[in-house]
C-alpha atoms as a PDB file:
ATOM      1  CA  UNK A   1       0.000   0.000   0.000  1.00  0.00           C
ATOM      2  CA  UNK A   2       1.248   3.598  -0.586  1.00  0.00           C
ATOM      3  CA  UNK A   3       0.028   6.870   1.573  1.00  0.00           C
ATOM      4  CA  UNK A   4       0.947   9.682   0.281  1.00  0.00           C
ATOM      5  CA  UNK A   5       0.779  12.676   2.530  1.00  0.00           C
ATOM      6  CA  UNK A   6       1.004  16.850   1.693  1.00  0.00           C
ATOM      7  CA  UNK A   7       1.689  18.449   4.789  1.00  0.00           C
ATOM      8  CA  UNK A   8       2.456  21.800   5.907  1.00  0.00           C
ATOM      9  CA  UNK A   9       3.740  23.382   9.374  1.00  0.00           C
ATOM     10  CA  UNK A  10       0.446  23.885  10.937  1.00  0.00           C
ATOM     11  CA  UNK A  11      -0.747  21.266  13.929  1.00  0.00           C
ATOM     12  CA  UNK A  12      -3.598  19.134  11.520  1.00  0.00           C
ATOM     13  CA  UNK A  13      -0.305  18.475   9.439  1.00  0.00           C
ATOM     14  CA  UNK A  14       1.761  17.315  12.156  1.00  0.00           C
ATOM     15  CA  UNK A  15      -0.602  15.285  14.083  1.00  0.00           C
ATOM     16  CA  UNK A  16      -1.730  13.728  10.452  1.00  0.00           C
ATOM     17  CA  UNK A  17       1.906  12.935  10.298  1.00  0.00           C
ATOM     18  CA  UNK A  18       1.978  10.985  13.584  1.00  0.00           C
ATOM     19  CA  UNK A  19      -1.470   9.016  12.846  1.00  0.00           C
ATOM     20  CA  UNK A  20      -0.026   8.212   9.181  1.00  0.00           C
ATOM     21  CA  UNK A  21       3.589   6.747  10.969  1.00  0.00           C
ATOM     22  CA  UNK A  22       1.287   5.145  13.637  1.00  0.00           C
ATOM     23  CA  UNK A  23      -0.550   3.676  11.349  1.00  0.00           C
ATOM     24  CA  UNK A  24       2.083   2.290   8.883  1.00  0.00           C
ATOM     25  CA  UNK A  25       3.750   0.329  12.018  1.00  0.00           C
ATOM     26  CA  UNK A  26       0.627  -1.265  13.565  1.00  0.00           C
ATOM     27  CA  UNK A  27      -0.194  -2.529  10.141  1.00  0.00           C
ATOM     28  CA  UNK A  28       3.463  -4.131   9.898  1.00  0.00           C
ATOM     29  CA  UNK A  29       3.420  -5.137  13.145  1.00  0.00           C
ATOM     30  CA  UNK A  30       0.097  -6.766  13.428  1.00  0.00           C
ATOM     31  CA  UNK A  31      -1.121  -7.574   9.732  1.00  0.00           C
ATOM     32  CA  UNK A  32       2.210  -7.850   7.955  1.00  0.00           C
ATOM     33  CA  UNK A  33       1.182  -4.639   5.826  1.00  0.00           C
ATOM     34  CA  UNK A  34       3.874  -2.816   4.449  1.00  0.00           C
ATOM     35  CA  UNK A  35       2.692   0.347   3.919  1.00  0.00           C
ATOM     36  CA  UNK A  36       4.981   3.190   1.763  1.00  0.00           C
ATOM     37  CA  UNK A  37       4.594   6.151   3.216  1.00  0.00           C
ATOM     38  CA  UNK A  38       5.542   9.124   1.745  1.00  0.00           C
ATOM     39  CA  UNK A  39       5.072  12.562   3.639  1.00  0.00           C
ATOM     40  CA  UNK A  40       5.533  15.636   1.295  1.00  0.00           C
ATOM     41  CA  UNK A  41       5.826  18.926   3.021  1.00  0.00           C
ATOM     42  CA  UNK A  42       4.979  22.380   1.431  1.00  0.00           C
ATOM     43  CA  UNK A  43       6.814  25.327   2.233  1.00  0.00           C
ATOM     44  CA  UNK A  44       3.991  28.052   3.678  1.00  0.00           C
ATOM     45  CA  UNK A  45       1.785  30.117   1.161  1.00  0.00           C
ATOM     46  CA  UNK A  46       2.022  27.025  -1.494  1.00  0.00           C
ATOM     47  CA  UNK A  47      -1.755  26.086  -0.549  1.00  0.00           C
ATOM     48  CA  UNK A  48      -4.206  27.569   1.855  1.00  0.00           C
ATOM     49  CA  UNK A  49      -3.921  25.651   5.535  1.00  0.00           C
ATOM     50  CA  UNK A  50      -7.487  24.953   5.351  1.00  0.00           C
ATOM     51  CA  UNK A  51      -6.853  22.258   2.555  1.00  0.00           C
ATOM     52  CA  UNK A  52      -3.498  20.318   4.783  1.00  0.00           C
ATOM     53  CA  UNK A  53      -3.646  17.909   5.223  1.00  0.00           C
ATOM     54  CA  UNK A  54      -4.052  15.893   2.030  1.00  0.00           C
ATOM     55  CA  UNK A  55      -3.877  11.962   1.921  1.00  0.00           C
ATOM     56  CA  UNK A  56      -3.520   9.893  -0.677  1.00  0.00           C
ATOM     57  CA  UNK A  57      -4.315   6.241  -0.482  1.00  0.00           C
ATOM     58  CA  UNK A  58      -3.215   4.185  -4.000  1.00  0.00           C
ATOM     59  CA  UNK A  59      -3.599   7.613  -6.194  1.00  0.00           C
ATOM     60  CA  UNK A  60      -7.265   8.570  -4.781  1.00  0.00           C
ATOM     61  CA  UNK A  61      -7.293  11.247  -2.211  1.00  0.00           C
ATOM     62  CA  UNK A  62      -9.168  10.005   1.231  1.00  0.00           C
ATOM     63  CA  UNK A  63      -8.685  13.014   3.304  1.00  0.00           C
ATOM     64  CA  UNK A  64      -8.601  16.770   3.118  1.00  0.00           C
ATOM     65  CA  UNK A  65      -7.683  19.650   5.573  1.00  0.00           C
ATOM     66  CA  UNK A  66      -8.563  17.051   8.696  1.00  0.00           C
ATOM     67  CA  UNK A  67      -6.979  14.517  10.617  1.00  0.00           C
ATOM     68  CA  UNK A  68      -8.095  11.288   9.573  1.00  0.00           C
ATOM     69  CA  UNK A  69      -8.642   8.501  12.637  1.00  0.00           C
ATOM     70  CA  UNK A  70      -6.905   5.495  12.155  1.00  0.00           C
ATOM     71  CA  UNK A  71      -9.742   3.403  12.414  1.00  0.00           C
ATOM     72  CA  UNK A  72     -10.768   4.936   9.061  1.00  0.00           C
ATOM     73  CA  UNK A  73      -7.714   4.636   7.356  1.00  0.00           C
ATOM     74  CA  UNK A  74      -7.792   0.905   8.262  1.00  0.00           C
ATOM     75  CA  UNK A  75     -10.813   0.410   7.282  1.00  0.00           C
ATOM     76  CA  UNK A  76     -10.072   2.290   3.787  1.00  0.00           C
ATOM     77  CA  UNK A  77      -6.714   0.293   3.364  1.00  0.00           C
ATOM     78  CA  UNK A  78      -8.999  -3.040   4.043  1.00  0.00           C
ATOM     79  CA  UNK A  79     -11.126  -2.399   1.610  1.00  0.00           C
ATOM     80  CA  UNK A  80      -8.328  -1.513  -1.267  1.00  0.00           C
ATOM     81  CA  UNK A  81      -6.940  -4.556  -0.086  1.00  0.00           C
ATOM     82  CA  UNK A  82     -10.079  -6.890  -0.776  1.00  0.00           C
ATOM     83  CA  UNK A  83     -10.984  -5.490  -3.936  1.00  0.00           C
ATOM     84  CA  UNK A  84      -7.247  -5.912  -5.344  1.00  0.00           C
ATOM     85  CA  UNK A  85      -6.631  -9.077  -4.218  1.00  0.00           C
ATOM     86  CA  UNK A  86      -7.815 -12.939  -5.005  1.00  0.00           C
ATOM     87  CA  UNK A  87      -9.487 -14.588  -2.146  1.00  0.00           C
ATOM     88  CA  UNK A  88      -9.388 -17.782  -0.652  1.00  0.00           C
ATOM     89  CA  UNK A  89     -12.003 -19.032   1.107  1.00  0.00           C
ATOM     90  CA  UNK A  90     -13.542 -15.798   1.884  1.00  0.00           C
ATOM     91  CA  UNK A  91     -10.307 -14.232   3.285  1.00  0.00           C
ATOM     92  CA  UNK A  92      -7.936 -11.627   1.294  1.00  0.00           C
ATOM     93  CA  UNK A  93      -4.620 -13.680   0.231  1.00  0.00           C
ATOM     94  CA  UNK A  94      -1.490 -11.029   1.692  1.00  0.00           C
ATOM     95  CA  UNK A  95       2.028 -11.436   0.124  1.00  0.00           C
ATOM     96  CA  UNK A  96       4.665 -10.939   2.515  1.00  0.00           C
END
């Protein structure tokens, strides 16, 4: 999976930052998810603050100027994962 994340200096940025990290080392940790995470960070007066944070999930943006939970993120990542994926038995077949 790949999160892409613009970012600026303001506190929705940084605490999306810390949720997106979070998030990237439960999913190794507990699912064996690698998740690429890529955090982009725009100098000030490139977009308005309203609109940071952005996140990108797989090329489709899932979240914009607000701190997404992680609950919804998983859920989101789930979701991309059954729908990409061949399934045995019902369940979602990972690669390591």
């Amino acid at each position: 999976m790949k999160l892409t994340a613009y970012v600026g200096s303001d506190w929705r940025s940084r605490l999306a930052e810390r949720v997106l990290k979070d998030l990237a080392v439960y999913l190794a940790s507990n699912y064996g998810i690698g998740v690429e995470l890529e955090l982009i960070e725009l100098p000030i007066g490139d977009l308005d603050e309203e609109e940071l944070p952005i996140i990108i999930l797989e090329g489709e943006t899932v979240s914009r100027g607000e701190v997404p939970s992680m609950s919804s993120l998983m859920e989101l990542i789930f979701e991309k994962i059954e729908t990409s994926t061949e399934t045995l038995f019902g369940f979602p077949t990972l690669e390591a």
